[in-house]
C-alpha atoms as a PDB file:
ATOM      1  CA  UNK A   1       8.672 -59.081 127.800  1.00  0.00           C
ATOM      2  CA  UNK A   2      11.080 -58.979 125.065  1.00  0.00           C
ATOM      3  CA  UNK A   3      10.190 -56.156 122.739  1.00  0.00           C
ATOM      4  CA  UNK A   4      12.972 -56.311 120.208  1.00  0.00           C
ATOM      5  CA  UNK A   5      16.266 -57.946 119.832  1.00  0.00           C
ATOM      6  CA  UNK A   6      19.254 -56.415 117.929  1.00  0.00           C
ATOM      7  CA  UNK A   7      22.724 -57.353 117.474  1.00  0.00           C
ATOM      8  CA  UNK A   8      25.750 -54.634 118.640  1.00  0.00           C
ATOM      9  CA  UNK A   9      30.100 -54.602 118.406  1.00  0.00           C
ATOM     10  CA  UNK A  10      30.620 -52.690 121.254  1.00  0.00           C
ATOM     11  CA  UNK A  11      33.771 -51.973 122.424  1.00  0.00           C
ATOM     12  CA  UNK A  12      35.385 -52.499 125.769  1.00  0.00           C
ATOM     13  CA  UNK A  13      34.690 -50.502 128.782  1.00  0.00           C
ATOM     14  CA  UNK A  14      35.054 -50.956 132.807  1.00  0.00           C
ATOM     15  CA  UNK A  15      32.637 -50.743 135.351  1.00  0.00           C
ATOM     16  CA  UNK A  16      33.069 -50.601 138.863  1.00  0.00           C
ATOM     17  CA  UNK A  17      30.741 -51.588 142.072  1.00  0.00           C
ATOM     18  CA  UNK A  18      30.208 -54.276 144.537  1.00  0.00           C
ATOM     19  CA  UNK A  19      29.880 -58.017 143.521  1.00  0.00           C
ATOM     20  CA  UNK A  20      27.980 -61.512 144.733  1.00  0.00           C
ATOM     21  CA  UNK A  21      29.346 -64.926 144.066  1.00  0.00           C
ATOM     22  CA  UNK A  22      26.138 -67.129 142.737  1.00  0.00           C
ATOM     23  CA  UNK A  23      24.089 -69.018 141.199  1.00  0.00           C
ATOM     24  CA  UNK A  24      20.631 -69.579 139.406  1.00  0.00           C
ATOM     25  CA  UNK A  25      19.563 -72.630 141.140  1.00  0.00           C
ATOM     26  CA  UNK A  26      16.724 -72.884 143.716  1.00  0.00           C
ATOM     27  CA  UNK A  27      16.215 -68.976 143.483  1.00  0.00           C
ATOM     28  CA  UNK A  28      19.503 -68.369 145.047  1.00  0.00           C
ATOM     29  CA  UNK A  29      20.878 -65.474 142.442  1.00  0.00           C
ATOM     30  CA  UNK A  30      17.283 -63.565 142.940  1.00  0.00           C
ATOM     31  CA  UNK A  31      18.023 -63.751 146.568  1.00  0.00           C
ATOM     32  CA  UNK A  32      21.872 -62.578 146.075  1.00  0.00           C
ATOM     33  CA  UNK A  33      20.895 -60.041 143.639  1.00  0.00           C
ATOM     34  CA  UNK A  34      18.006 -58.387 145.669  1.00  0.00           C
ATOM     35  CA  UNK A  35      20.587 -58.225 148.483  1.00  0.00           C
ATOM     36  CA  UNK A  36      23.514 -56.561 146.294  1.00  0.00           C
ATOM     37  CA  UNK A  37      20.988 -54.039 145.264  1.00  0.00           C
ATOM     38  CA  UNK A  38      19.948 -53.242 148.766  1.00  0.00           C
ATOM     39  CA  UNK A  39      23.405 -53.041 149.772  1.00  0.00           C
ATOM     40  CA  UNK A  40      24.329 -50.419 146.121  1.00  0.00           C
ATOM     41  CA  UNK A  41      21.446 -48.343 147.625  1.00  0.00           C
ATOM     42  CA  UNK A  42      21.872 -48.549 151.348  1.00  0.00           C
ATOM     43  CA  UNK A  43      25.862 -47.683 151.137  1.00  0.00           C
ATOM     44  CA  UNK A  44      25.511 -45.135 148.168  1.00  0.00           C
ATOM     45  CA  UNK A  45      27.664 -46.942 146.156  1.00  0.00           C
ATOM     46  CA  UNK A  46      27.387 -44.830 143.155  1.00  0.00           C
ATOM     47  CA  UNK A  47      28.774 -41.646 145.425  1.00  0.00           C
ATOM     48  CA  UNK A  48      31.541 -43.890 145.827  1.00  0.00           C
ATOM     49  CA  UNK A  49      32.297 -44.503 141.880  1.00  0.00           C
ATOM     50  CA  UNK A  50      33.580 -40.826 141.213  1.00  0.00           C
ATOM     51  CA  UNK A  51      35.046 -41.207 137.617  1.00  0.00           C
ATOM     52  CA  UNK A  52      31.766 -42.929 136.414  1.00  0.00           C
ATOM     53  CA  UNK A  53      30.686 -42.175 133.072  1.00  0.00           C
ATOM     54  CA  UNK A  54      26.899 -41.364 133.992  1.00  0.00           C
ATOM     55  CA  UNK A  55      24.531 -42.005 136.237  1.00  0.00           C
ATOM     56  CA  UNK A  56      23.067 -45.284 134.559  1.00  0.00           C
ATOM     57  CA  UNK A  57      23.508 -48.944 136.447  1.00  0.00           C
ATOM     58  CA  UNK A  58      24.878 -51.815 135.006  1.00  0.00           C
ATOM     59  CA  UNK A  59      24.498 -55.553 136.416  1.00  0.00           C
ATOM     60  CA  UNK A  60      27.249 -57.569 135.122  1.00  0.00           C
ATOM     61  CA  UNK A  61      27.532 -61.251 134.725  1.00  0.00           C
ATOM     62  CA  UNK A  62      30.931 -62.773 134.699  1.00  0.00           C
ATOM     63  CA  UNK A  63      33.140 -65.433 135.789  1.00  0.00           C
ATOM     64  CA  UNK A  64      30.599 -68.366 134.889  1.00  0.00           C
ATOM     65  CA  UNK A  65      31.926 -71.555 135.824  1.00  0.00           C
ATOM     66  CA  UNK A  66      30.194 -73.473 133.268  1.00  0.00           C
ATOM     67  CA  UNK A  67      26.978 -71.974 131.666  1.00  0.00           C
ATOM     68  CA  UNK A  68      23.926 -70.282 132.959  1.00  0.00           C
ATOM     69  CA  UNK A  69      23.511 -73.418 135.724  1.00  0.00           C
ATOM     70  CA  UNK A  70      26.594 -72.854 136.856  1.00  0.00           C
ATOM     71  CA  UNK A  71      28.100 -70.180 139.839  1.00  0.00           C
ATOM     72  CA  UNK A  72      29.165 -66.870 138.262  1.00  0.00           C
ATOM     73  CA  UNK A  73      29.651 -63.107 139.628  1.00  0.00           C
ATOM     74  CA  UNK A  74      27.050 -60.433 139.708  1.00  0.00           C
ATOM     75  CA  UNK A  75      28.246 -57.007 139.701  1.00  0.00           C
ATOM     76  CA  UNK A  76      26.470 -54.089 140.345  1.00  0.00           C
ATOM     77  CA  UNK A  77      27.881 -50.574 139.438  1.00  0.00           C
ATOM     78  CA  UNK A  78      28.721 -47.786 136.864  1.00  0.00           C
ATOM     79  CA  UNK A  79      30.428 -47.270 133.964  1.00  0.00           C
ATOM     80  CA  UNK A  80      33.779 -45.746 134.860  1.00  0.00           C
ATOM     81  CA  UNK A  81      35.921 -43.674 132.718  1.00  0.00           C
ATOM     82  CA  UNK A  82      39.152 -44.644 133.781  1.00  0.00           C
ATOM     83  CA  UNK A  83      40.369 -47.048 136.861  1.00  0.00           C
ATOM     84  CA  UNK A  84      42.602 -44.547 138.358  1.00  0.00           C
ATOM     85  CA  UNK A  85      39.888 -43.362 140.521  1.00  0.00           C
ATOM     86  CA  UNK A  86      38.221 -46.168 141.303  1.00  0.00           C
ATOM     87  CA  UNK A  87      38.473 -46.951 145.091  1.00  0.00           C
ATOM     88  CA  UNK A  88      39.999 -49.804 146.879  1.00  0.00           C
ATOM     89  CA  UNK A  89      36.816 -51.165 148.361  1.00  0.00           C
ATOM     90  CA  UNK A  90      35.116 -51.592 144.812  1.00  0.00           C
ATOM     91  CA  UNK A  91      35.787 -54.219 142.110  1.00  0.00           C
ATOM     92  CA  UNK A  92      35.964 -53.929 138.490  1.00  0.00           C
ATOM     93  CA  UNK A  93      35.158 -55.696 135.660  1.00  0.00           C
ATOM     94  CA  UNK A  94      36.650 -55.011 132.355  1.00  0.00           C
ATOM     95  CA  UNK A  95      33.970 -55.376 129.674  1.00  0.00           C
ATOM     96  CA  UNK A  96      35.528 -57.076 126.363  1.00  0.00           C
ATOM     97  CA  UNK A  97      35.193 -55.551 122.904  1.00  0.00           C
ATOM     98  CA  UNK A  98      32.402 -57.907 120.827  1.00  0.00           C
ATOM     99  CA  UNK A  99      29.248 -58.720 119.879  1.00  0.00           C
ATOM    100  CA  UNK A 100      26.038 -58.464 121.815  1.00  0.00           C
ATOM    101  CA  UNK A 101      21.937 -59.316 121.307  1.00  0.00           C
ATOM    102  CA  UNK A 102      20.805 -56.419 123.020  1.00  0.00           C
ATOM    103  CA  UNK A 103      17.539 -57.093 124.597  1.00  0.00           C
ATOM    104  CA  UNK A 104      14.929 -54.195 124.596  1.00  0.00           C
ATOM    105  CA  UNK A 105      12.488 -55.011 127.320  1.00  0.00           C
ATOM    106  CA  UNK A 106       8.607 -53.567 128.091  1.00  0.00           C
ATOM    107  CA  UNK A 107       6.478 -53.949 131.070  1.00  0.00           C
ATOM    108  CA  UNK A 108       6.771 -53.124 135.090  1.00  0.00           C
ATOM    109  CA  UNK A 109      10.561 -53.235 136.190  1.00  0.00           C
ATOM    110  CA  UNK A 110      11.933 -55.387 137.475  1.00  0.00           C
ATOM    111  CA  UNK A 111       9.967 -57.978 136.887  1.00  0.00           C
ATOM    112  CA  UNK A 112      10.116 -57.520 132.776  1.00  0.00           C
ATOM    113  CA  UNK A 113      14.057 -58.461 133.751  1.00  0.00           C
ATOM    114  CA  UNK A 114      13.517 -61.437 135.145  1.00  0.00           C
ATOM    115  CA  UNK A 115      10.743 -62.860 132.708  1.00  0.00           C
ATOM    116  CA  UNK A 116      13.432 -62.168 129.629  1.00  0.00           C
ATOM    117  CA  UNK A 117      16.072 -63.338 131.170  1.00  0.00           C
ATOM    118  CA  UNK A 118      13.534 -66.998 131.534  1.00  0.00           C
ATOM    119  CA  UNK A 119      13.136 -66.436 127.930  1.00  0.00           C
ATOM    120  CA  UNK A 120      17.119 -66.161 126.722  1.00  0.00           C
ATOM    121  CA  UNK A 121      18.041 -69.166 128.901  1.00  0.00           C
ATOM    122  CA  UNK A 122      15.350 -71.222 126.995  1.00  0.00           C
ATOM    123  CA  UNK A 123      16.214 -70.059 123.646  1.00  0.00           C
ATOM    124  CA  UNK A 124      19.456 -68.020 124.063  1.00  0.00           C
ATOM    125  CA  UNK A 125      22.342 -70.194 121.207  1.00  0.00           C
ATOM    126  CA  UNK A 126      25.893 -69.306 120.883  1.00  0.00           C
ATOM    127  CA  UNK A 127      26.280 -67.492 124.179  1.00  0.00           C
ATOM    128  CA  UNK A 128      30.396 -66.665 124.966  1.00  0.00           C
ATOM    129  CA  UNK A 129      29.681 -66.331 128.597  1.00  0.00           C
ATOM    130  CA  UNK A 130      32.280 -63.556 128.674  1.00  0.00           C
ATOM    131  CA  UNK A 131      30.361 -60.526 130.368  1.00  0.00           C
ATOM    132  CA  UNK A 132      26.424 -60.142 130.102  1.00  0.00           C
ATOM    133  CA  UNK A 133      25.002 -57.577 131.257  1.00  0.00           C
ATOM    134  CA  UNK A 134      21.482 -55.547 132.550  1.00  0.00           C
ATOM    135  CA  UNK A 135      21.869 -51.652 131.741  1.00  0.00           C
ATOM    136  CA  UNK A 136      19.483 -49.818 133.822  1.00  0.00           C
ATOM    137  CA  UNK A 137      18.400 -46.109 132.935  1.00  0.00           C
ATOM    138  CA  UNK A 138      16.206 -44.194 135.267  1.00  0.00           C
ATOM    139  CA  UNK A 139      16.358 -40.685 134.218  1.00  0.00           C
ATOM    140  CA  UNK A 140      13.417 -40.877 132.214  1.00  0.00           C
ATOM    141  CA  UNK A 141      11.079 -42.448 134.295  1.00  0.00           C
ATOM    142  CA  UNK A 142       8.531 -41.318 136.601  1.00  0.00           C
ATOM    143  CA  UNK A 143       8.459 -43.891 139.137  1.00  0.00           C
ATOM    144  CA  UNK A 144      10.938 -46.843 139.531  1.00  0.00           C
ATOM    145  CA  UNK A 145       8.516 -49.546 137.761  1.00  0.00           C
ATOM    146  CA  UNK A 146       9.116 -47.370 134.280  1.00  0.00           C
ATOM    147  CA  UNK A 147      12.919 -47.503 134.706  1.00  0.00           C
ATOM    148  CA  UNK A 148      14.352 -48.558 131.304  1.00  0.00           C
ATOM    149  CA  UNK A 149      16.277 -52.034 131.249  1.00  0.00           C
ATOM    150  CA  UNK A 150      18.405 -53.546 128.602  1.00  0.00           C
ATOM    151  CA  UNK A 151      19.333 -57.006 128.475  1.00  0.00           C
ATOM    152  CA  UNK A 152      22.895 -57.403 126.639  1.00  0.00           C
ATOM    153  CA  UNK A 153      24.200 -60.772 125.687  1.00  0.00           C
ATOM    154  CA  UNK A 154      27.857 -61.756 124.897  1.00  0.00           C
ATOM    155  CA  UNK A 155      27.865 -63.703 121.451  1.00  0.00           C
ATOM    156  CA  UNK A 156      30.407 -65.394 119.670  1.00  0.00           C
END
């Protein structure tokens, strides 16, 4: 569930992990998603990301071909500090300075994700479909179902 919605100028930053061309319909971006994340934690991506800024895990949205119906590119990684270190076999995707409806979510991870993110594509108006974005913060939480999740949404 939502739990409160605010509106933040953040500026730009990079993150760096692995990516997934897809989409939303018939399922198939749960199915690509759930795969990307089993890959980040099978492979120890974040070992990889060396310059990252902390240990937290963004899930980026970018590159939609339309709107939220249309193909677009997940990315899963970490905030990175600068791109020199970034290795060859990760991507990166430059977040743009800007406005963003930050999301605060409650309930059971992940599933609290997915039920908000049903929630912004009914209601969600003036989207830029730049770079949204899932920030994930486990540090805090005693088991993986408490992990803290932020929904942040590119506005114009």
């Amino acid at each position: 569930m939502i739990e409160k919605i605010e509106l933040n100028d953040l500026d730009a930053f990079c993150v760096a992990g692995i990516s997934v061309r897809t989409t939303n319909q018939n399922g198939q971006a749960q199915t690509d998603i759930n795969l990307l994340w089993q890959k980040f934690m099978s492979e120890d991506v974040m070992s990889k990301i060396a310059d990252r800024c902390s240990d937290e895990i963004y899930c980026l949205y970018t590159n939609y071909e339309s709107d939220y119906t249309g193909p677009y590119t997940a990315l899963l990684g970490c905030k990175v500090k600068s791109l020199g270190q970034v290795p060859e076999s990760l991507e990166t995707v430059a977040i743009p300075k800007g406005y963003y409806q930050v999301y605060s979510l409650s309930g059971e991870f992940p599933d609290n994700v997915g039920r908000a993110w049903q929630q912004i594509w009914k209601s969600a108006n003036s989207r830029a479909y730049t770079v949204d974005f899932d920030l994930y913060n486990a540090e805090a939480a005693e088991s993986f179902k408490e992990t803290e999740a932020r929904i942040y949404l590119a506005v114009d």
